[in-house]
C-alpha atoms as a PDB file:
ATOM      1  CA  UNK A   1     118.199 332.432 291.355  1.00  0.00           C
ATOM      2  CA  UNK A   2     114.950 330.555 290.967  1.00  0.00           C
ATOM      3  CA  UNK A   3     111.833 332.752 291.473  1.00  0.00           C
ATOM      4  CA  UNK A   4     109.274 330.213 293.315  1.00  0.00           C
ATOM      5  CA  UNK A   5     105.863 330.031 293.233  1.00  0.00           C
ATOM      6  CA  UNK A   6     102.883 327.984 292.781  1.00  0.00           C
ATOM      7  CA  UNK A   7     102.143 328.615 289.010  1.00  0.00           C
ATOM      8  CA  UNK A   8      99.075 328.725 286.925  1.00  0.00           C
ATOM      9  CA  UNK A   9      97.727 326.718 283.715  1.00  0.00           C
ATOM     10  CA  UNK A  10      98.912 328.857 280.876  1.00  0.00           C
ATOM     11  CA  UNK A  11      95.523 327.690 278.809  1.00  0.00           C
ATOM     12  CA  UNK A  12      92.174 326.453 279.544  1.00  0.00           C
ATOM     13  CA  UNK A  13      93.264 322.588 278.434  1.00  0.00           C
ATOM     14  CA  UNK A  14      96.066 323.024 281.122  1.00  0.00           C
ATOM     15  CA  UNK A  15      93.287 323.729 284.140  1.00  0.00           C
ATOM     16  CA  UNK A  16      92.875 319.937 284.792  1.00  0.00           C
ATOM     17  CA  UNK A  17      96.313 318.827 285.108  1.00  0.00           C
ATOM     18  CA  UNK A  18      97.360 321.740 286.585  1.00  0.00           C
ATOM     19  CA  UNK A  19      94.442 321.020 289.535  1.00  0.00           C
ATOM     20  CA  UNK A  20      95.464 317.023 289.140  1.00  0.00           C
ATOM     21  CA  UNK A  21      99.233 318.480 290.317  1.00  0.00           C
ATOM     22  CA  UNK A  22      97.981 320.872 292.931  1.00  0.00           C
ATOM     23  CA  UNK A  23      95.711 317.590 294.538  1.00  0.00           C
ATOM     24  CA  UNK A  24      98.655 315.608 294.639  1.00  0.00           C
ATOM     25  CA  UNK A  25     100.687 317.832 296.598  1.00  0.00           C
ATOM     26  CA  UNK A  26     101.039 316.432 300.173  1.00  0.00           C
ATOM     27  CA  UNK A  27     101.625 319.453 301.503  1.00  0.00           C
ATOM     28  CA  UNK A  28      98.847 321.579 300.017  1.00  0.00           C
ATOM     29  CA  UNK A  29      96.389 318.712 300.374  1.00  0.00           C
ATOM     30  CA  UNK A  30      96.848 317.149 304.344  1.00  0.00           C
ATOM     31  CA  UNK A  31      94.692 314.076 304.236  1.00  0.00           C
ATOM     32  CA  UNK A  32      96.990 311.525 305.721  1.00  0.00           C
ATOM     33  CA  UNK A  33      95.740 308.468 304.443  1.00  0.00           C
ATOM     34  CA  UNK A  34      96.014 309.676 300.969  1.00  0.00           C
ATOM     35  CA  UNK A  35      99.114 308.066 300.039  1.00  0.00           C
ATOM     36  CA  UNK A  36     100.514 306.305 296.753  1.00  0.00           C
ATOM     37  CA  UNK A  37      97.765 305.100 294.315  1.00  0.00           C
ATOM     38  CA  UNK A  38      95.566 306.719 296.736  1.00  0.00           C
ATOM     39  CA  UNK A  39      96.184 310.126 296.365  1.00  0.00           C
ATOM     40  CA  UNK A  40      96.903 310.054 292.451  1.00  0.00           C
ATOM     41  CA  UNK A  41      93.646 308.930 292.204  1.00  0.00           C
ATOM     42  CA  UNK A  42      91.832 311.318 294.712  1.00  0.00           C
ATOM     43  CA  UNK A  43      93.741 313.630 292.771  1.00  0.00           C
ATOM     44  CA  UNK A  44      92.836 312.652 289.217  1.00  0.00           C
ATOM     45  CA  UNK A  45      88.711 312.144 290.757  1.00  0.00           C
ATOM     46  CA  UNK A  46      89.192 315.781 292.046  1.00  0.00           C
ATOM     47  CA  UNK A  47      90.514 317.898 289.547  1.00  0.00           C
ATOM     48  CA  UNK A  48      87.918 315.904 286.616  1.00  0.00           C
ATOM     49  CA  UNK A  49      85.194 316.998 289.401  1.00  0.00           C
ATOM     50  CA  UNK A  50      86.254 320.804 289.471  1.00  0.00           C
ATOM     51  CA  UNK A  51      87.674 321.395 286.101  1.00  0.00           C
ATOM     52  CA  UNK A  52      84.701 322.528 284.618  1.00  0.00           C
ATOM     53  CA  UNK A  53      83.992 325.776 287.245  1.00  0.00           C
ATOM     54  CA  UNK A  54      87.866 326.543 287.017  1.00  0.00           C
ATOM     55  CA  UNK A  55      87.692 326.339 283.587  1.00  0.00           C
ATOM     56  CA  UNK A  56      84.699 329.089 283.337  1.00  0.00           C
ATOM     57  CA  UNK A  57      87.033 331.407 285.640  1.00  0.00           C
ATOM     58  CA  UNK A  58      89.676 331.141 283.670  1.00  0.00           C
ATOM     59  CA  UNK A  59      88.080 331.876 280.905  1.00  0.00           C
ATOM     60  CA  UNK A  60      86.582 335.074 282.004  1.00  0.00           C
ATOM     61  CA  UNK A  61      90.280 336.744 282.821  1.00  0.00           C
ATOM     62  CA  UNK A  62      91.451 335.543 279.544  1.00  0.00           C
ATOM     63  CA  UNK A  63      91.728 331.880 279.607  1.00  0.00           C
ATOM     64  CA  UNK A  64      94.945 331.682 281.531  1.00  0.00           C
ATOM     65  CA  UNK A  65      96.524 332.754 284.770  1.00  0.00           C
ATOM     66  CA  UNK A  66      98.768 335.410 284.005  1.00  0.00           C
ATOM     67  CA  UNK A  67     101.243 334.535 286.441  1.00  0.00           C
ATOM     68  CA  UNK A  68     103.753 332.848 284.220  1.00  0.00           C
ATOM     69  CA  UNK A  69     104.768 335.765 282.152  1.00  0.00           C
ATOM     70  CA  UNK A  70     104.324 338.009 285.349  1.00  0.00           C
ATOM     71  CA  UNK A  71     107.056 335.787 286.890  1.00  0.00           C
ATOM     72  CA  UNK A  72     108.996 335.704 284.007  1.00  0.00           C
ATOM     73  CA  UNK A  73     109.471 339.484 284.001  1.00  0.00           C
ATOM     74  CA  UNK A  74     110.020 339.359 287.857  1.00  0.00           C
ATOM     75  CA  UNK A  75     113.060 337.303 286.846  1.00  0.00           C
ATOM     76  CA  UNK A  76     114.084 339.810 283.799  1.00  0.00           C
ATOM     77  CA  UNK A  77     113.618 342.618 286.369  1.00  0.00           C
ATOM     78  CA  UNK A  78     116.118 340.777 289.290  1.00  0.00           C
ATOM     79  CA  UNK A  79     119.214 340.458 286.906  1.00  0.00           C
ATOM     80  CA  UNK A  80     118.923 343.665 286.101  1.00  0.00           C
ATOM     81  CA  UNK A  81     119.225 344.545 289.816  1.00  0.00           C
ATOM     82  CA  UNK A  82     121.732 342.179 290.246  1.00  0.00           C
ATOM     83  CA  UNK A  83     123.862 342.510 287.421  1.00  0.00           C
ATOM     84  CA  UNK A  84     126.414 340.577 285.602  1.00  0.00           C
ATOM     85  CA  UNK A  85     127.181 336.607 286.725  1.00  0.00           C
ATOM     86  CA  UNK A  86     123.632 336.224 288.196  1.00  0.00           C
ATOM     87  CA  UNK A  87     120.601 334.180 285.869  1.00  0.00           C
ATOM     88  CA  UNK A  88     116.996 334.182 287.209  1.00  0.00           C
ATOM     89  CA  UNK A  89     114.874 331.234 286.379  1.00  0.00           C
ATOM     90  CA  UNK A  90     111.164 330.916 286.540  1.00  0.00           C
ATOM     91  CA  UNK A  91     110.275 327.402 289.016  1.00  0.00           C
ATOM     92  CA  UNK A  92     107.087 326.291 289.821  1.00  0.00           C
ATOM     93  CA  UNK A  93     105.250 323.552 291.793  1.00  0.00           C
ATOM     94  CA  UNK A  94     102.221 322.906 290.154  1.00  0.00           C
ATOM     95  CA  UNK A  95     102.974 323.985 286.719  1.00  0.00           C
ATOM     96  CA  UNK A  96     105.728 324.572 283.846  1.00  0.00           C
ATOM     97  CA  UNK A  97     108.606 325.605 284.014  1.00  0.00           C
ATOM     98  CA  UNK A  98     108.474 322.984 287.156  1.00  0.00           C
ATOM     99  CA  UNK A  99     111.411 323.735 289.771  1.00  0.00           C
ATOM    100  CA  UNK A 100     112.978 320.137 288.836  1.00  0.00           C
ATOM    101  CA  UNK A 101     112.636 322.261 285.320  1.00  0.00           C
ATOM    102  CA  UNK A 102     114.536 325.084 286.274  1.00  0.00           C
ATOM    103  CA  UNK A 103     116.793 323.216 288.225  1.00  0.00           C
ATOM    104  CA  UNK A 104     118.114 321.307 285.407  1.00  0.00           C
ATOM    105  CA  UNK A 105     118.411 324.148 283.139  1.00  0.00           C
ATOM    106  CA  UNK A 106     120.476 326.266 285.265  1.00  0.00           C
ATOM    107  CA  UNK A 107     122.715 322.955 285.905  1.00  0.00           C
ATOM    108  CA  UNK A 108     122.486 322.760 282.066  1.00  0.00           C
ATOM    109  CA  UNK A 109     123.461 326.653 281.707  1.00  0.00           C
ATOM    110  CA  UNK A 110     127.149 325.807 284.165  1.00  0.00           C
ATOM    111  CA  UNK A 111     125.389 327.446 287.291  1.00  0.00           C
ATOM    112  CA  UNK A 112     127.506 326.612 290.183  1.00  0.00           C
ATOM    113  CA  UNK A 113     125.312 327.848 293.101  1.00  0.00           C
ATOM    114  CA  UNK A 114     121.654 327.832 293.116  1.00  0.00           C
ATOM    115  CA  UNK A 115     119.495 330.947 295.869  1.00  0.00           C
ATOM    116  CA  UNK A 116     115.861 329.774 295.954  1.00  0.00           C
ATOM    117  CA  UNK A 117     114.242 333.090 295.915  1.00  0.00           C
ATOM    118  CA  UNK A 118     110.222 332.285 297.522  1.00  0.00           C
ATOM    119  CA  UNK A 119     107.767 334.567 296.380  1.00  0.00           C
ATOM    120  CA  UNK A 120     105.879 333.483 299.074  1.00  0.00           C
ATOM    121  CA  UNK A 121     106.360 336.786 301.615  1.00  0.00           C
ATOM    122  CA  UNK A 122     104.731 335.268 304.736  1.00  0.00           C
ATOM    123  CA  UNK A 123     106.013 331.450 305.140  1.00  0.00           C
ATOM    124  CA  UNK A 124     103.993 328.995 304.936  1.00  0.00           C
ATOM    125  CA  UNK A 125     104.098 325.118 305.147  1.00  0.00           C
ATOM    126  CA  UNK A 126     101.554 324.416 302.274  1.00  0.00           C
ATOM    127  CA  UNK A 127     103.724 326.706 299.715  1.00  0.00           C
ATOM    128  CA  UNK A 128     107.033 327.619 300.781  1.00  0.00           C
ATOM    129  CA  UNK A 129     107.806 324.343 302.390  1.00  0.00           C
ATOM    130  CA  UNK A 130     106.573 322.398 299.377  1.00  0.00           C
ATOM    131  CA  UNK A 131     108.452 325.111 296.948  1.00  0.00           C
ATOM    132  CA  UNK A 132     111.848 324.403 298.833  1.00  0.00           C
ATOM    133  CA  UNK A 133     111.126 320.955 299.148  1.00  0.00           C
ATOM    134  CA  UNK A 134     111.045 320.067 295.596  1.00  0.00           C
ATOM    135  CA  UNK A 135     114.386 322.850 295.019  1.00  0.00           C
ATOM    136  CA  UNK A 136     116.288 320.462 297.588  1.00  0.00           C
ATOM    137  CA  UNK A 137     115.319 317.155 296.340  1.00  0.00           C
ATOM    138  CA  UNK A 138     115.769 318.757 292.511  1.00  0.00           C
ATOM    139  CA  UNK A 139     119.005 320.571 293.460  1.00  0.00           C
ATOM    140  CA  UNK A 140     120.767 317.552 295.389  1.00  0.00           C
ATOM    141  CA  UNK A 141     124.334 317.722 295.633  1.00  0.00           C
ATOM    142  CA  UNK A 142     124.631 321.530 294.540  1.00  0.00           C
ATOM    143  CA  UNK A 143     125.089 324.602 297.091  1.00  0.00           C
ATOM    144  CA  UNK A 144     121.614 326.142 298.015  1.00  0.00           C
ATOM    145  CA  UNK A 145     121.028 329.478 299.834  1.00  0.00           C
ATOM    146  CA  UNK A 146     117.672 329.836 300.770  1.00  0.00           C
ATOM    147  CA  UNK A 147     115.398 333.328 300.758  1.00  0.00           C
ATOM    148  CA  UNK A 148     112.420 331.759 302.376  1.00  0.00           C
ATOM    149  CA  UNK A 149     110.317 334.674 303.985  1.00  0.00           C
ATOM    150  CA  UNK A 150     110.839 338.289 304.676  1.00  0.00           C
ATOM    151  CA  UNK A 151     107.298 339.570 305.684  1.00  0.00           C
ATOM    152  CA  UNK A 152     108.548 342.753 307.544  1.00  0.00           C
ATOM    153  CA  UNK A 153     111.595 343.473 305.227  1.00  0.00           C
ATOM    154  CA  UNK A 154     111.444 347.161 304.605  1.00  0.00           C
ATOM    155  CA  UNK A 155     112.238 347.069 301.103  1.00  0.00           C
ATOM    156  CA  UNK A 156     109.274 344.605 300.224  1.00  0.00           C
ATOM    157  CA  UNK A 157     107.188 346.758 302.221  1.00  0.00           C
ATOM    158  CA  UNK A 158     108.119 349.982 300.396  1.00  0.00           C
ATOM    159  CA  UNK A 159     106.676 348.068 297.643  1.00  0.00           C
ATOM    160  CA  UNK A 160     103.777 346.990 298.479  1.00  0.00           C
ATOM    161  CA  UNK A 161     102.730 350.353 300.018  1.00  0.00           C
ATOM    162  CA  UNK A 162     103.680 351.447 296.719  1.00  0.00           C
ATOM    163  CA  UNK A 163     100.829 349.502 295.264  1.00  0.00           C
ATOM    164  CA  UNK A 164      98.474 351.028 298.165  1.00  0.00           C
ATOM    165  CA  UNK A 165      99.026 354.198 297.694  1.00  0.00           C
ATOM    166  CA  UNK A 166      98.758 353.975 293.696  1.00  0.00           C
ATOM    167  CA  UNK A 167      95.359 352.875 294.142  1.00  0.00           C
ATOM    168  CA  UNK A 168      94.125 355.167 297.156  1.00  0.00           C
ATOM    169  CA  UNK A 169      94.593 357.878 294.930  1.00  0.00           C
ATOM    170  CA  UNK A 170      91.999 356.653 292.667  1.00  0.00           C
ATOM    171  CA  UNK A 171      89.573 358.368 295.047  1.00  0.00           C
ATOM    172  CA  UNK A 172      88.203 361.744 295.350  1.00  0.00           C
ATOM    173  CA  UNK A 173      89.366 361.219 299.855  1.00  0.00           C
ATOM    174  CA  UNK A 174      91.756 358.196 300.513  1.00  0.00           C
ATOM    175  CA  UNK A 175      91.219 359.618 304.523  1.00  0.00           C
ATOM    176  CA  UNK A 176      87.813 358.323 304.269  1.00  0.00           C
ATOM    177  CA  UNK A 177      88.907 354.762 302.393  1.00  0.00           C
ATOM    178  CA  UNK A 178      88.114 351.523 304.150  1.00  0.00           C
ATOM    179  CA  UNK A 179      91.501 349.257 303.520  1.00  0.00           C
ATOM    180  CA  UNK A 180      91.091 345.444 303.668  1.00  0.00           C
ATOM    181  CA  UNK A 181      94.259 343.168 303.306  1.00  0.00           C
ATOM    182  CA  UNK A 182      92.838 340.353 302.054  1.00  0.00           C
ATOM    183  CA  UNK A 183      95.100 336.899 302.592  1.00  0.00           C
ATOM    184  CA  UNK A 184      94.825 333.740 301.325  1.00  0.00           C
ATOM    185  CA  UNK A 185      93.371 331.399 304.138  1.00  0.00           C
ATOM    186  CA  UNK A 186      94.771 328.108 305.512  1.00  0.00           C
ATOM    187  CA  UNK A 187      93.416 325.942 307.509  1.00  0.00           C
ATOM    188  CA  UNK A 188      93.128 326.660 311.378  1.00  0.00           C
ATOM    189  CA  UNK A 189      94.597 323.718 311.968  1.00  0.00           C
ATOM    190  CA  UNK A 190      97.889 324.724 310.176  1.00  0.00           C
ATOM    191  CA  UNK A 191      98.463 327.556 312.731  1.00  0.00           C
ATOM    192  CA  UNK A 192      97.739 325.494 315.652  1.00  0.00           C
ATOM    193  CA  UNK A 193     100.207 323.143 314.862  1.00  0.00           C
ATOM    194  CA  UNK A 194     102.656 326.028 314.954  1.00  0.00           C
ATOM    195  CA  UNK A 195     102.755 327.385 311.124  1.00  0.00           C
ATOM    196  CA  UNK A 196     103.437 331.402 311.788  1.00  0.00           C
ATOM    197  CA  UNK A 197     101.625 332.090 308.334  1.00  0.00           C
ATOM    198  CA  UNK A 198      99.188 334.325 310.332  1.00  0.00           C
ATOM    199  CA  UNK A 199     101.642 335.937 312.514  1.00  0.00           C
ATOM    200  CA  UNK A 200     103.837 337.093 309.291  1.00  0.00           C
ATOM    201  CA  UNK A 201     100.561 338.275 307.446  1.00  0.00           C
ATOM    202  CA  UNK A 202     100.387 340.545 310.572  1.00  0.00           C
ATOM    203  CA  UNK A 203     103.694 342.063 310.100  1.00  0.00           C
ATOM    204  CA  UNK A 204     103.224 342.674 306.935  1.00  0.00           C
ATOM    205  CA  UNK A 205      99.867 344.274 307.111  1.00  0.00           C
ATOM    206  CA  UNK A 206     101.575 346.322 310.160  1.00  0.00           C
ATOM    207  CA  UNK A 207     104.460 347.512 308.315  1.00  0.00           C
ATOM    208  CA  UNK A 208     102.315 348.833 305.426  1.00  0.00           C
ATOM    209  CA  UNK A 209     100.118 350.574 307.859  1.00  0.00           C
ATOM    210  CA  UNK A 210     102.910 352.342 309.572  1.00  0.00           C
ATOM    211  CA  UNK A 211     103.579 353.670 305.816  1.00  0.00           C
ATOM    212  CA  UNK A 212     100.396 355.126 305.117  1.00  0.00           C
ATOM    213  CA  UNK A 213      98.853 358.441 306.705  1.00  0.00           C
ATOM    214  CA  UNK A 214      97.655 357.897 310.366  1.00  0.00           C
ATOM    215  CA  UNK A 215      94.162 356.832 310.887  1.00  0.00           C
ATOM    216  CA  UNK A 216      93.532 354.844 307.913  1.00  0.00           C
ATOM    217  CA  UNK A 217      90.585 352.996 308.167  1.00  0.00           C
ATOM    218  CA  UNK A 218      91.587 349.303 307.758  1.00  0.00           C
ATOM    219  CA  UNK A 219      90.834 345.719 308.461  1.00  0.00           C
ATOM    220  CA  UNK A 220      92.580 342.149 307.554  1.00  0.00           C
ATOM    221  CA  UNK A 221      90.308 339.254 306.579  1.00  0.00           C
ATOM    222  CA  UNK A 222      91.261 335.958 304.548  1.00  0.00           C
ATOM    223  CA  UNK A 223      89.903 334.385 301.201  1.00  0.00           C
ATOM    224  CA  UNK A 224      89.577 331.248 299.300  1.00  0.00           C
ATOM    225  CA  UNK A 225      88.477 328.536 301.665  1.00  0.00           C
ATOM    226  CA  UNK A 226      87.780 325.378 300.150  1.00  0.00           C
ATOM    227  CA  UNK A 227      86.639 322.305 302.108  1.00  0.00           C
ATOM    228  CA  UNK A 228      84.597 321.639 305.265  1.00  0.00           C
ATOM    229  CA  UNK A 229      87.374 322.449 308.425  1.00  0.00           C
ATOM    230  CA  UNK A 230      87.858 325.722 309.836  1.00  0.00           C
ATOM    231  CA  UNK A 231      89.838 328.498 307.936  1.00  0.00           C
ATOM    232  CA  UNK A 232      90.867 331.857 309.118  1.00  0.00           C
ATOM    233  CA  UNK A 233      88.631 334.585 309.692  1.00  0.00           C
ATOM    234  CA  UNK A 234      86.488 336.239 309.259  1.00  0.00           C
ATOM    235  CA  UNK A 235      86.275 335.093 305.556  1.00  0.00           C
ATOM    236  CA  UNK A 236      86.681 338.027 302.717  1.00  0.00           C
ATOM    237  CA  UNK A 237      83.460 337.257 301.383  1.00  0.00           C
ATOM    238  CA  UNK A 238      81.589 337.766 304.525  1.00  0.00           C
ATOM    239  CA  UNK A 239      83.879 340.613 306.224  1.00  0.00           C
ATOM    240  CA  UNK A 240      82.908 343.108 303.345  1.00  0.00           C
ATOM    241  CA  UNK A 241      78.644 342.907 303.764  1.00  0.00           C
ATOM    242  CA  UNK A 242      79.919 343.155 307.715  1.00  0.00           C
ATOM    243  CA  UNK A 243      81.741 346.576 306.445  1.00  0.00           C
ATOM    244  CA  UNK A 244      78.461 347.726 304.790  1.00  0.00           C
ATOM    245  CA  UNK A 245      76.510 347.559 307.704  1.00  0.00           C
ATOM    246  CA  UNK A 246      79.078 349.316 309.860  1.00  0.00           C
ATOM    247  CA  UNK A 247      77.835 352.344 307.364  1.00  0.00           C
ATOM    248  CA  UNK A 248      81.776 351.967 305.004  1.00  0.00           C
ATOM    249  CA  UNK A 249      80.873 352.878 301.553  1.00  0.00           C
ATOM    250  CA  UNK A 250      84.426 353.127 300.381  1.00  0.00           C
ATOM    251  CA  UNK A 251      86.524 350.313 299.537  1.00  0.00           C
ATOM    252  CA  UNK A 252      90.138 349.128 298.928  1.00  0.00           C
ATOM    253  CA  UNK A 253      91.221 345.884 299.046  1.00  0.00           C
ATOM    254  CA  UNK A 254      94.774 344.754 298.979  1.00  0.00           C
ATOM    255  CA  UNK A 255      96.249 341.999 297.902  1.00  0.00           C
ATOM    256  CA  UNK A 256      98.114 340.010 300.242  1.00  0.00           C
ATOM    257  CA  UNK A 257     100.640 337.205 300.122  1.00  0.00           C
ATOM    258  CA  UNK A 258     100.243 337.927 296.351  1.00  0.00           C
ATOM    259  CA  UNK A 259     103.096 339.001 294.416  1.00  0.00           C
ATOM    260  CA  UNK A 260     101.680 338.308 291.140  1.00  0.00           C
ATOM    261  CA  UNK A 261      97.803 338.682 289.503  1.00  0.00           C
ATOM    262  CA  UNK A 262      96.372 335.639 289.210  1.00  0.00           C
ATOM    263  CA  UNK A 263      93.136 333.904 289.557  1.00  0.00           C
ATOM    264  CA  UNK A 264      92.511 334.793 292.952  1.00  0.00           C
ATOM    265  CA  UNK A 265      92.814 338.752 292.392  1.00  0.00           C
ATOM    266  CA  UNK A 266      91.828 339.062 288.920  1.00  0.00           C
ATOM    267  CA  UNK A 267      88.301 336.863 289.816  1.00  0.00           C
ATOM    268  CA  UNK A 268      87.871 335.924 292.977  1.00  0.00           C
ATOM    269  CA  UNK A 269      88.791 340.107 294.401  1.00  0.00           C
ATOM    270  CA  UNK A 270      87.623 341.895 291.263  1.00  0.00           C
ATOM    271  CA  UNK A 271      84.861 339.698 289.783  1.00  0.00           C
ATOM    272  CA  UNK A 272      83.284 337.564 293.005  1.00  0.00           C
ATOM    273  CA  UNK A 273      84.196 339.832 295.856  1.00  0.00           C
ATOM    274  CA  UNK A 274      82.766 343.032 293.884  1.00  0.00           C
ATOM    275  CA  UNK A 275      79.429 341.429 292.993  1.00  0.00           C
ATOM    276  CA  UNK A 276      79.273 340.721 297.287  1.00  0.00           C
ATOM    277  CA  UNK A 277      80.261 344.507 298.259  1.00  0.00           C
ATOM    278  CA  UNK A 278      77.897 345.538 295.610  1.00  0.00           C
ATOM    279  CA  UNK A 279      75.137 343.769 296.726  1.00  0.00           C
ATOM    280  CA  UNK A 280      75.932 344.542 300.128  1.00  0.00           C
ATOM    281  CA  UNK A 281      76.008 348.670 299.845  1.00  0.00           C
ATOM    282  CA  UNK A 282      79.578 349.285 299.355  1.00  0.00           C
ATOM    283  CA  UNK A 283      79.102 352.133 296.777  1.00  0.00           C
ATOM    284  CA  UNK A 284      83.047 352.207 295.717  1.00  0.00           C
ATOM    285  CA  UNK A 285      84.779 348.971 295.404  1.00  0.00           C
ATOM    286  CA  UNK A 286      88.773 349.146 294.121  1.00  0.00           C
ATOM    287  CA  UNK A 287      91.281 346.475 294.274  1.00  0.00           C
ATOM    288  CA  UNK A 288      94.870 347.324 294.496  1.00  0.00           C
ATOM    289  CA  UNK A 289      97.298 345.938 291.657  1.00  0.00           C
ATOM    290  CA  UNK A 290      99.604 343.300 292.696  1.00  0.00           C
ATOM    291  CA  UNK A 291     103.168 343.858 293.112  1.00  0.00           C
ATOM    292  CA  UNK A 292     104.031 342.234 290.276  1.00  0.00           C
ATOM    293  CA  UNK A 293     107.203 343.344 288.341  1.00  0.00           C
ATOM    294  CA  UNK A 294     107.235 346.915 290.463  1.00  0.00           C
ATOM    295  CA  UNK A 295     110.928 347.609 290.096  1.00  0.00           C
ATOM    296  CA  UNK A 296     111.041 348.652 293.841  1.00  0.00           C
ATOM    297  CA  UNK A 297     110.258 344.497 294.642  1.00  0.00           C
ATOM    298  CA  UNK A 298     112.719 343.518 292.279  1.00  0.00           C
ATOM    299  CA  UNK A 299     115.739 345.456 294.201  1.00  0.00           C
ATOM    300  CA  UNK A 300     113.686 344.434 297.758  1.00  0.00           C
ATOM    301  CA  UNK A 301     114.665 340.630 296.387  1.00  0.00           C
ATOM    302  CA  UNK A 302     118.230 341.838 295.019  1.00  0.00           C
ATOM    303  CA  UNK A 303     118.704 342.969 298.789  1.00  0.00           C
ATOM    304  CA  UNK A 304     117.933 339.766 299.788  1.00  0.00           C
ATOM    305  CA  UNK A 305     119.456 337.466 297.493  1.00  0.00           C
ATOM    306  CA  UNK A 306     122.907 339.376 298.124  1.00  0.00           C
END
């Protein structure tokens, strides 16, 4: 099995390349005319340009994304699901171990049969299809299943409700709790051309909410735009003053599409988003852990990878 996902630089000299890699990507970045030299050097001109901020973030969660050894007990916590005759390998896109990596290690190892395991819930064309693009190209000539998606699987959802309910109890009423989901954004343009990214966010979000009590308060909203075109909304950052002046006080957010901690909920939900709610009147702002290595997501994936 190789566990994919995007990756993160593992040090604060890594945050350069790592955004040179994730610039290159023609299926992260969509700029059609940015081809060959073209796009390594858009790529190299963009990541020198934003280094410096991503640095700073990085370095106040630690100086690394955490998401590599997160991933590498994700993989730990599989084969122990799974048992004898099964190896888990850690396979990026943007960062070591890269999937060609991973690939050629479990080739190396006498693996006769590779299952790309996407940790990626909701599919989407600027992750999962670049993830299982690389695996294919990487993996030619060896038998590939494929676990691309499973947004409403039960099992998944048992463990992500998991995580919800963990942190609910952290206040003195979870009844009274304001939920947000908050996804990471694409591009409207994405969905129009037929990516169901946003429709598999929605099953997720509705198969957690059948698992809580009834009448939870709750909303979904999406983070992390970057660029000038039209994301999802309503945006994170400008749903939560919106919740203050509906009179919510209370406030959980959730991570979703995130199976690991990373950047994106360790600053841009805990450090950026609280400093907003703050500022805006939300008097109690929690974020919900990621799945990470929860042992009921590890037999959700065994489930699937059988």
């Amino acid at each position: 099995m190789l566990l994919l996902n995007l990756g993160g630089p593992d040090s604060l000299d890594a945050v350069e390349p790592y955004l040179e890699n994730l610039f290159r990507d023609p299926f992260l970045i969509r700029i059609p005319f940015l081809v060959g030299p073209l796009r390594r050097w858009f790529a190299r001109w963009a990541a020198r340009r934003r280094a410096p901020h991503a640095r700073q973030l990085y370095a106040e969660i630690g100086g690394r994304s955490p998401i590599g050894p997160l991933t590498e007990a994700q993989a730990r916590r599989l084969e122990e699901e799974l048992g004898p005759g099964f190896r888990c390998y850690v396979a990026f896109s943007a960062w070591t171990p890269y999937i060609r990596e991973a690939v050629a290690q479990a080739r190396a190892d006498g693996c006769a049969r590779l299952v790309g395991v996407s940790l990626y819930p909701q599919w989407c064309s600027a992750t999962t299809e670049s993830a299982f693009f690389d695996l294919r190209k990487a993996a030619a000539g060896m038998p590939i299943a494929e676990v691309d998606r499973y947004p409403d699987d039960p099992q998944y959802l048992d463990a992500l409700t998991s995580t919800v309910k963990e942190a609910l109890a952290r206040f003195p009423d979870p009844s009274r709790v304001h939920v947000l989901f908050s996804a990471h954004g694409v591009p409207q343009s994405l969905i129009r051309r037929g990516d169901p990214y946003e429709r598999e966010i929605g099953q997720t979000v509705r198969g957690v909410l059948q698992r809580l009590p009834a009448g939870q308060p709750w909303s979904l909203s999406y983070q992390s735009k970057v660029g000038p075109v039209k994301w999802l909304e309503p945006a994170t950052a400008d749903h939560l003053p919106e919740l203050a002046r509906k009179g919510v006080r209370e406030v959980l957010v959730v991570p979703v599409a995130f199976v690991s901690d990373h950047i994106e909920t360790l600053h841009e939900q805990r450090i950026l988003l609280r400093g907003i709610a703050v500022e805006a009147g939300i008097e109690r702002y929690e974020v919900a852990a990621a799945i990470n290595d929860c042992r009921l997501f590890a037999r959700a994936l065994a489930h699937l990878v059988r």
